[in-house]
PDB file of N, CA and C in Angstrom:
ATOM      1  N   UNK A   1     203.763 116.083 176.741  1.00  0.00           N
ATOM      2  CA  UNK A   1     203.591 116.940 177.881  1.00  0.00           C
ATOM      3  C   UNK A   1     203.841 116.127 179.148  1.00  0.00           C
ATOM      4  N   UNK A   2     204.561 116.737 179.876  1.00  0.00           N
ATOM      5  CA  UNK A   2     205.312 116.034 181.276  1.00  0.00           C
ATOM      6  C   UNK A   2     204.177 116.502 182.539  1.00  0.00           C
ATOM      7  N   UNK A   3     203.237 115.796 182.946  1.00  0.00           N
ATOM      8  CA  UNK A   3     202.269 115.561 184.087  1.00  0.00           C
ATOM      9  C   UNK A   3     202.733 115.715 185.436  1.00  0.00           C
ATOM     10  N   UNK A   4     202.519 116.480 186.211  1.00  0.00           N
ATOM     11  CA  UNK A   4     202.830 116.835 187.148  1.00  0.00           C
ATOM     12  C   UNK A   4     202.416 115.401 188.709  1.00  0.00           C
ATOM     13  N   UNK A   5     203.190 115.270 189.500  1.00  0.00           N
ATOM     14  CA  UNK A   5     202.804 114.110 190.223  1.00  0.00           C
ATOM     15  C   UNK A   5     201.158 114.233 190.710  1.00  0.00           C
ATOM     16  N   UNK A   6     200.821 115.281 191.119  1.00  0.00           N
ATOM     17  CA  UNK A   6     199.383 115.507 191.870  1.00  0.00           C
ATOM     18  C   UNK A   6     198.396 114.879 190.644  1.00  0.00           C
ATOM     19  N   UNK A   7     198.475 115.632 189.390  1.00  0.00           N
ATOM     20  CA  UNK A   7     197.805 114.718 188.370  1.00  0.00           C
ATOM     21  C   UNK A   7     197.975 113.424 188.183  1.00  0.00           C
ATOM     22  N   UNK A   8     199.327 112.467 188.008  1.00  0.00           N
ATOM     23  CA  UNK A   8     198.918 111.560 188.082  1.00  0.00           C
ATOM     24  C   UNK A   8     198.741 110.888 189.212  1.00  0.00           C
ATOM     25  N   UNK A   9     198.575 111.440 190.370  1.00  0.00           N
ATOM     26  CA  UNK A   9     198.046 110.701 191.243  1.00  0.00           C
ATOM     27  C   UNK A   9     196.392 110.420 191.250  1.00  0.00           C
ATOM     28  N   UNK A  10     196.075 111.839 190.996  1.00  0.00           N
ATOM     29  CA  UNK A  10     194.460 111.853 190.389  1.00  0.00           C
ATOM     30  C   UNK A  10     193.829 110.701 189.449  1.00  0.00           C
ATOM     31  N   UNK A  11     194.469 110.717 188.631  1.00  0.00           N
ATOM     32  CA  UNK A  11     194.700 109.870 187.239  1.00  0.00           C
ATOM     33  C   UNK A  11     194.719 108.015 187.634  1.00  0.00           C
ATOM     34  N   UNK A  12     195.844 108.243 188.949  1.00  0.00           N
ATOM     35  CA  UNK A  12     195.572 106.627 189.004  1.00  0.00           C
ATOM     36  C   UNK A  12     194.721 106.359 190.450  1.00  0.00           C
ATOM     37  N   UNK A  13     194.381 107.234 191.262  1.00  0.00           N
ATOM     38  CA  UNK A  13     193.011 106.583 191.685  1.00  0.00           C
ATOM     39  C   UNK A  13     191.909 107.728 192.024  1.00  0.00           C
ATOM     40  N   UNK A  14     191.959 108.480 191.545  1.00  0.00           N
ATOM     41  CA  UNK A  14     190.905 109.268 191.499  1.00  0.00           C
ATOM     42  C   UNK A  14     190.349 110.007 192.901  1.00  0.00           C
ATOM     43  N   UNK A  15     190.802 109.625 193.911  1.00  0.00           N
ATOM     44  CA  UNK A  15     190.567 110.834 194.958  1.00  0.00           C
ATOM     45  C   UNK A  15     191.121 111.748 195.321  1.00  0.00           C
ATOM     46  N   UNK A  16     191.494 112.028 194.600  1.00  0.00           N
ATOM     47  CA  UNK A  16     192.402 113.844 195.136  1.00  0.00           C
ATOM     48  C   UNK A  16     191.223 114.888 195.339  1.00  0.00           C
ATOM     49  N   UNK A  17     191.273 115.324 196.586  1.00  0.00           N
ATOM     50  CA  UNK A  17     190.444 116.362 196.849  1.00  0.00           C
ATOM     51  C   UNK A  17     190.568 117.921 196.119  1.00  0.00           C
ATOM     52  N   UNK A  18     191.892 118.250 196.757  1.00  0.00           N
ATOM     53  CA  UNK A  18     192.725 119.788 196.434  1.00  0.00           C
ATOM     54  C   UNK A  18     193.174 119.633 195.644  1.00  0.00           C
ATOM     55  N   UNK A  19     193.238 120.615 194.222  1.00  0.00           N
ATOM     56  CA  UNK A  19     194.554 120.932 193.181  1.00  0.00           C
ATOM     57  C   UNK A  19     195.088 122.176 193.731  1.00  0.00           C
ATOM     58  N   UNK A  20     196.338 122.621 193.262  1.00  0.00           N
ATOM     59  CA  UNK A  20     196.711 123.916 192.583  1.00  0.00           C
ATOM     60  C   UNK A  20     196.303 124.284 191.627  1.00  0.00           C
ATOM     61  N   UNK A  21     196.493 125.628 191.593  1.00  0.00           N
ATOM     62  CA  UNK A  21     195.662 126.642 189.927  1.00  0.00           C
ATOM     63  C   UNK A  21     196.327 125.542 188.849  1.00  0.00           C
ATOM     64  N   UNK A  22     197.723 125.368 188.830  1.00  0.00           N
ATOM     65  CA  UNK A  22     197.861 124.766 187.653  1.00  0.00           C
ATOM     66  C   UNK A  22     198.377 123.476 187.594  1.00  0.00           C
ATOM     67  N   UNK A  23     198.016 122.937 188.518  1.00  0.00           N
ATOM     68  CA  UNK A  23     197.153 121.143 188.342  1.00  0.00           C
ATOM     69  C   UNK A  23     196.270 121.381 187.665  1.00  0.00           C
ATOM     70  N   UNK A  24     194.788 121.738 188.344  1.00  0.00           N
ATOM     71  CA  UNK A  24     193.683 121.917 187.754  1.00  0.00           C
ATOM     72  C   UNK A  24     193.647 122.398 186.754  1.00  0.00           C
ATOM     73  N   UNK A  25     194.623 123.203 186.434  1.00  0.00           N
ATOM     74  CA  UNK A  25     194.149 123.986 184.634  1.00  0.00           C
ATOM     75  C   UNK A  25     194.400 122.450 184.094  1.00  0.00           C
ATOM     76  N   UNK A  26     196.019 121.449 184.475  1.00  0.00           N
ATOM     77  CA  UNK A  26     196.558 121.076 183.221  1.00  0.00           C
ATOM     78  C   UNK A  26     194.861 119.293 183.053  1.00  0.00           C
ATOM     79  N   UNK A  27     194.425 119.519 184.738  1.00  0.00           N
ATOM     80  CA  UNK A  27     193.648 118.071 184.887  1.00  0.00           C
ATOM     81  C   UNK A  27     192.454 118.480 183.978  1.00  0.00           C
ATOM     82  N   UNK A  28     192.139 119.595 183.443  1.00  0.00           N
ATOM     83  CA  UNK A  28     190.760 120.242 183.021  1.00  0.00           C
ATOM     84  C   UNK A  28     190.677 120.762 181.457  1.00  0.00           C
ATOM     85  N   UNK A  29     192.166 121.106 180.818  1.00  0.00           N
ATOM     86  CA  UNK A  29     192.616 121.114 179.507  1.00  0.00           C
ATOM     87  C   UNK A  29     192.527 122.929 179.418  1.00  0.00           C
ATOM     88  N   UNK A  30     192.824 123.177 180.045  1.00  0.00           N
ATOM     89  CA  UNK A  30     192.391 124.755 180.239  1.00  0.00           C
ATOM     90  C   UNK A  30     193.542 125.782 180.039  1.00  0.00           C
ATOM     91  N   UNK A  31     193.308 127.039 180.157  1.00  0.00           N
ATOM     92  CA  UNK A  31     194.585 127.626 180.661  1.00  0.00           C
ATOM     93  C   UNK A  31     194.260 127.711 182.481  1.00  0.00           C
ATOM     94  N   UNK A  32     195.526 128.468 183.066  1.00  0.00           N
ATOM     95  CA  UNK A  32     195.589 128.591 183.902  1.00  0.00           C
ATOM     96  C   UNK A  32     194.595 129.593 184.194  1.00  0.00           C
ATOM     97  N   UNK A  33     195.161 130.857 183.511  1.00  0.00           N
ATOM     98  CA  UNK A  33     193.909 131.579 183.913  1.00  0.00           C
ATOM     99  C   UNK A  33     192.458 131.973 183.796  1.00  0.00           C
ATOM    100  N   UNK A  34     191.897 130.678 182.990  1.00  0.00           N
ATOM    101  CA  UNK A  34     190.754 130.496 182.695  1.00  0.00           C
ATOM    102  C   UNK A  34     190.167 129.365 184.352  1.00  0.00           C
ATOM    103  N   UNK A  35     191.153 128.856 184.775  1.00  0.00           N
ATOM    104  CA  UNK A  35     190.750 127.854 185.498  1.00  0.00           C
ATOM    105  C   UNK A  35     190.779 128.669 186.976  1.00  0.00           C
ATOM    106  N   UNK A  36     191.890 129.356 187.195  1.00  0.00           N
ATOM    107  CA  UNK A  36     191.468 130.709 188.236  1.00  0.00           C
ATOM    108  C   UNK A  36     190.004 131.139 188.043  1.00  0.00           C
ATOM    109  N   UNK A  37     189.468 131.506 187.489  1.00  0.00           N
ATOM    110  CA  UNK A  37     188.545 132.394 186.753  1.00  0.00           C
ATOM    111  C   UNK A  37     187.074 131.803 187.581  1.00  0.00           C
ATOM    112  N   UNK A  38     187.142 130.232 186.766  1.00  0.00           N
ATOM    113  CA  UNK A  38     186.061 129.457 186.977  1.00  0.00           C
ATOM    114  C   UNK A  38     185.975 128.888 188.519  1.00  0.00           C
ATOM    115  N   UNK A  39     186.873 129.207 189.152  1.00  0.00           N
ATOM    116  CA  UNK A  39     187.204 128.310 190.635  1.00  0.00           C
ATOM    117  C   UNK A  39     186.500 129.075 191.144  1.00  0.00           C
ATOM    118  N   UNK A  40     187.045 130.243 191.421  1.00  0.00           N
ATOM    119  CA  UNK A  40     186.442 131.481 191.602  1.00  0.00           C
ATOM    120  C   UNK A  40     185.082 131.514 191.703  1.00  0.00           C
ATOM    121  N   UNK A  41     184.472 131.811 190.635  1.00  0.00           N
ATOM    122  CA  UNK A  41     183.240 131.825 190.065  1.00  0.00           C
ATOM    123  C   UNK A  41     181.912 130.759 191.090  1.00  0.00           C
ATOM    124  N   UNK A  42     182.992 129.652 191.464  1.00  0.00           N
ATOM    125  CA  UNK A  42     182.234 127.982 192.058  1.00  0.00           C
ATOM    126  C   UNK A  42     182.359 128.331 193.061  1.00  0.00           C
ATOM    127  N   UNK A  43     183.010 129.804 193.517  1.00  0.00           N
ATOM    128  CA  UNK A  43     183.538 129.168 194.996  1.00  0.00           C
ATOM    129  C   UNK A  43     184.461 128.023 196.095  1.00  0.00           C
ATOM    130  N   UNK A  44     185.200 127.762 195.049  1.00  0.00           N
ATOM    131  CA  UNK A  44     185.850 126.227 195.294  1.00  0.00           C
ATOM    132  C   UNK A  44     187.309 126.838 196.092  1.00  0.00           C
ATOM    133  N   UNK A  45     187.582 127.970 196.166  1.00  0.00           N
ATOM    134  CA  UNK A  45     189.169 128.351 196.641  1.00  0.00           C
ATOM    135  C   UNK A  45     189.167 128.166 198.094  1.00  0.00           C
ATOM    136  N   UNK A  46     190.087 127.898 198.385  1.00  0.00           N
ATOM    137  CA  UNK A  46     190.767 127.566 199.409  1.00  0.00           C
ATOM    138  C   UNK A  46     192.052 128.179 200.116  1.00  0.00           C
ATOM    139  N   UNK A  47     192.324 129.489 200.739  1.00  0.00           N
ATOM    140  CA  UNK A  47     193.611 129.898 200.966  1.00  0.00           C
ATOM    141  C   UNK A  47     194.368 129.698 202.415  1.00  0.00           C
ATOM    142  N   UNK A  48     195.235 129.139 202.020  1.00  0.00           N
ATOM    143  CA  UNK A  48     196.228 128.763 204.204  1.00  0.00           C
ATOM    144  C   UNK A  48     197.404 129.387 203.571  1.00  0.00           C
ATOM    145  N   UNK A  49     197.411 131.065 203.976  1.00  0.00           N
ATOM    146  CA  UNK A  49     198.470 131.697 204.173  1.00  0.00           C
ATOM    147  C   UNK A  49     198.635 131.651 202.566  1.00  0.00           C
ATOM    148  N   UNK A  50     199.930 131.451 202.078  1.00  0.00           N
ATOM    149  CA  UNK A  50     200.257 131.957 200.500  1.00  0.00           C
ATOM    150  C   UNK A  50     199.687 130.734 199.464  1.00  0.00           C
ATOM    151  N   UNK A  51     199.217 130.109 200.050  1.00  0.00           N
ATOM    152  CA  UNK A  51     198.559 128.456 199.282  1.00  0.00           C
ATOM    153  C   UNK A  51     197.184 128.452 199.057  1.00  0.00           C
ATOM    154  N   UNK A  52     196.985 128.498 197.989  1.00  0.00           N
ATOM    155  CA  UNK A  52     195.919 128.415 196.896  1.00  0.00           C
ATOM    156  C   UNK A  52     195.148 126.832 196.552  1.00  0.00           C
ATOM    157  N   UNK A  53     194.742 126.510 197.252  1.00  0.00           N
ATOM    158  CA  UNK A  53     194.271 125.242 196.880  1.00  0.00           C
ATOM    159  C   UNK A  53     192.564 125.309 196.031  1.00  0.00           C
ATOM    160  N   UNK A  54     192.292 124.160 195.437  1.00  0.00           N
ATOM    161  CA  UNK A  54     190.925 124.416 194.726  1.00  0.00           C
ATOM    162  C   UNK A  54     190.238 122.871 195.159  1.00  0.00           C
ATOM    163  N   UNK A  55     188.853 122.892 195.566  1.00  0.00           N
ATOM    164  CA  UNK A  55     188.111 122.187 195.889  1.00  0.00           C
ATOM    165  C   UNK A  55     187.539 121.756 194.564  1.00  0.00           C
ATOM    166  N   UNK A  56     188.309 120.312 194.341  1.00  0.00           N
ATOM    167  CA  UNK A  56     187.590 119.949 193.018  1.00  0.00           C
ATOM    168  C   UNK A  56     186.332 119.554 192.909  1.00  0.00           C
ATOM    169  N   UNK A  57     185.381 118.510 193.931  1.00  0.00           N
ATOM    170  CA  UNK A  57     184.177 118.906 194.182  1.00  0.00           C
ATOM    171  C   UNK A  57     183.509 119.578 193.943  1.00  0.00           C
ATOM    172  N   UNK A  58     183.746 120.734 195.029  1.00  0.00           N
ATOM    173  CA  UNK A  58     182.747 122.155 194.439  1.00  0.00           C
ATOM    174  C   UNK A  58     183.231 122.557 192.908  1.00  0.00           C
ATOM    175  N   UNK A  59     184.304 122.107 192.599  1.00  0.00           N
ATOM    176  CA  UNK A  59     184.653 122.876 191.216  1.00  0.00           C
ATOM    177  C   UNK A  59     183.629 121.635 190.166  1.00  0.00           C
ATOM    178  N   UNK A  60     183.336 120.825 190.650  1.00  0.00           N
ATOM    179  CA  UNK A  60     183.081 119.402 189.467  1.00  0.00           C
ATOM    180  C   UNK A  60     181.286 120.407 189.239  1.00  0.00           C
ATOM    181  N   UNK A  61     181.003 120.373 190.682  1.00  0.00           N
ATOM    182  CA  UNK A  61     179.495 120.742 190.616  1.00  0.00           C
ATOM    183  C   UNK A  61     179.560 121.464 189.751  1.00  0.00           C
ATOM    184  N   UNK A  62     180.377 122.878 190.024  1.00  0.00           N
ATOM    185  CA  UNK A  62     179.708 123.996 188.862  1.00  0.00           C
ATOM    186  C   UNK A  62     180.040 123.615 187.683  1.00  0.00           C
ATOM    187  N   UNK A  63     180.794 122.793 187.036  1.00  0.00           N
ATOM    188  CA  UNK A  63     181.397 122.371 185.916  1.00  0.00           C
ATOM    189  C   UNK A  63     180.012 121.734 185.161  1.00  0.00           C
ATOM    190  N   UNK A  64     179.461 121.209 186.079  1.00  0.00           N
ATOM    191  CA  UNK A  64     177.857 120.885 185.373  1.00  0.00           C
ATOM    192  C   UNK A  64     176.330 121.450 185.065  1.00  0.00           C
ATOM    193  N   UNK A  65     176.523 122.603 185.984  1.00  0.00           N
ATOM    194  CA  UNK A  65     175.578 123.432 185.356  1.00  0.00           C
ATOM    195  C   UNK A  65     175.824 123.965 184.656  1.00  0.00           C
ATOM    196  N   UNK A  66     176.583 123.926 183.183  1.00  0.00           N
ATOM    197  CA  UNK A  66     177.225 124.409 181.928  1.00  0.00           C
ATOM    198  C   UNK A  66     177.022 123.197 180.856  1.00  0.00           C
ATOM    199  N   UNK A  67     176.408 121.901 181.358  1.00  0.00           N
ATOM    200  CA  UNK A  67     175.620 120.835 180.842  1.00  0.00           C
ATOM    201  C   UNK A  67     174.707 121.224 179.829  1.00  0.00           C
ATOM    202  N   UNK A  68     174.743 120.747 178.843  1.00  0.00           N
ATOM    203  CA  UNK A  68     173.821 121.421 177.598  1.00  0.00           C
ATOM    204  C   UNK A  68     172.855 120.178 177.232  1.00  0.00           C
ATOM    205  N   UNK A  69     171.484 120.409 177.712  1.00  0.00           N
ATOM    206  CA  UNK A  69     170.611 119.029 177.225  1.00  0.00           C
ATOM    207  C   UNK A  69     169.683 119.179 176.331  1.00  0.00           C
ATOM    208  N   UNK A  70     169.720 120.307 175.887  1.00  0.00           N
ATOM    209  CA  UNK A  70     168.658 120.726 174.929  1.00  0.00           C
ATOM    210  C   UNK A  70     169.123 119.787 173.511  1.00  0.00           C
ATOM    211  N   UNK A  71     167.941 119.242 173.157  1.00  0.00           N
ATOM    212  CA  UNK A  71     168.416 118.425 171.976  1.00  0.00           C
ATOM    213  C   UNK A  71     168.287 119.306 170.754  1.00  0.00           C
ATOM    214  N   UNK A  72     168.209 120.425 170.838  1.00  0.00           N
ATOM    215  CA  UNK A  72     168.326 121.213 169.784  1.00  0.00           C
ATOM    216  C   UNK A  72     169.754 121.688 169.349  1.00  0.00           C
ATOM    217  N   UNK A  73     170.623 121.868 170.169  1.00  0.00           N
ATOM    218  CA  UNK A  73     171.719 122.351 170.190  1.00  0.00           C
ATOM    219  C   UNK A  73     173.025 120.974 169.518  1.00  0.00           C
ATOM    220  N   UNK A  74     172.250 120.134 169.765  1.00  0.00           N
ATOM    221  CA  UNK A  74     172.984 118.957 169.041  1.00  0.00           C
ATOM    222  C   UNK A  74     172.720 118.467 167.658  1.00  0.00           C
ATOM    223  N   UNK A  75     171.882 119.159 167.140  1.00  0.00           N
ATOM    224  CA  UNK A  75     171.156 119.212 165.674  1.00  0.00           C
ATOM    225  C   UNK A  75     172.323 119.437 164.758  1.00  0.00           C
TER     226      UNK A  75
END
C-alpha cells in the first residue's frame, strides 16, 4: 500500500495537527467512512470553504474513551 505524503510525514515526526478524511482513515486502519463518522461524533472537523480538515487531537481524545479497562473483558 502506497502512503500518502501527509502520513508519512506524521509517521516520521509525529506532529501533524490536521488530516484529511482519508489520511486519517488510512493513519487509523479504518475505512473512510467509518473515520468521517467518528470525527464527527469528537467534534474534531474543521471546514475553510470546500476543505475538510480533522483535528487529530480532539480526534485522539475521543479515540480513548472507547479504552476498555475492565479486567474482565480480557479474560
Amino acid at each position: 500500500m502506497e502512503h500518502t505524503k501527509a502520513y508519512q510525514e506524521f509517521k516520521k515526526n509525529g506532529n501533524t495537527k490536521f488530516v484529511r478524511y482519508s489520511e486519517g482513515a488510512e493513519m487509523y486502519h479504518m475505512s473512510v467512512s467509518k473515520f468521517m463518522q467518528m470525527a464527527k461524533n469528537a467534534k474534531a472537523i474543521y471546514k475553510l470553504g470546500q476543505l475538510v480538515l480533522v483535528n487529530l487531537k480532539i480526534f485522539d481524545e475521543y479515540i480513548e474513551t472507547f479504552h476498555i479497562v475492565d479486567d474482565e473483558f480480557y479474560k
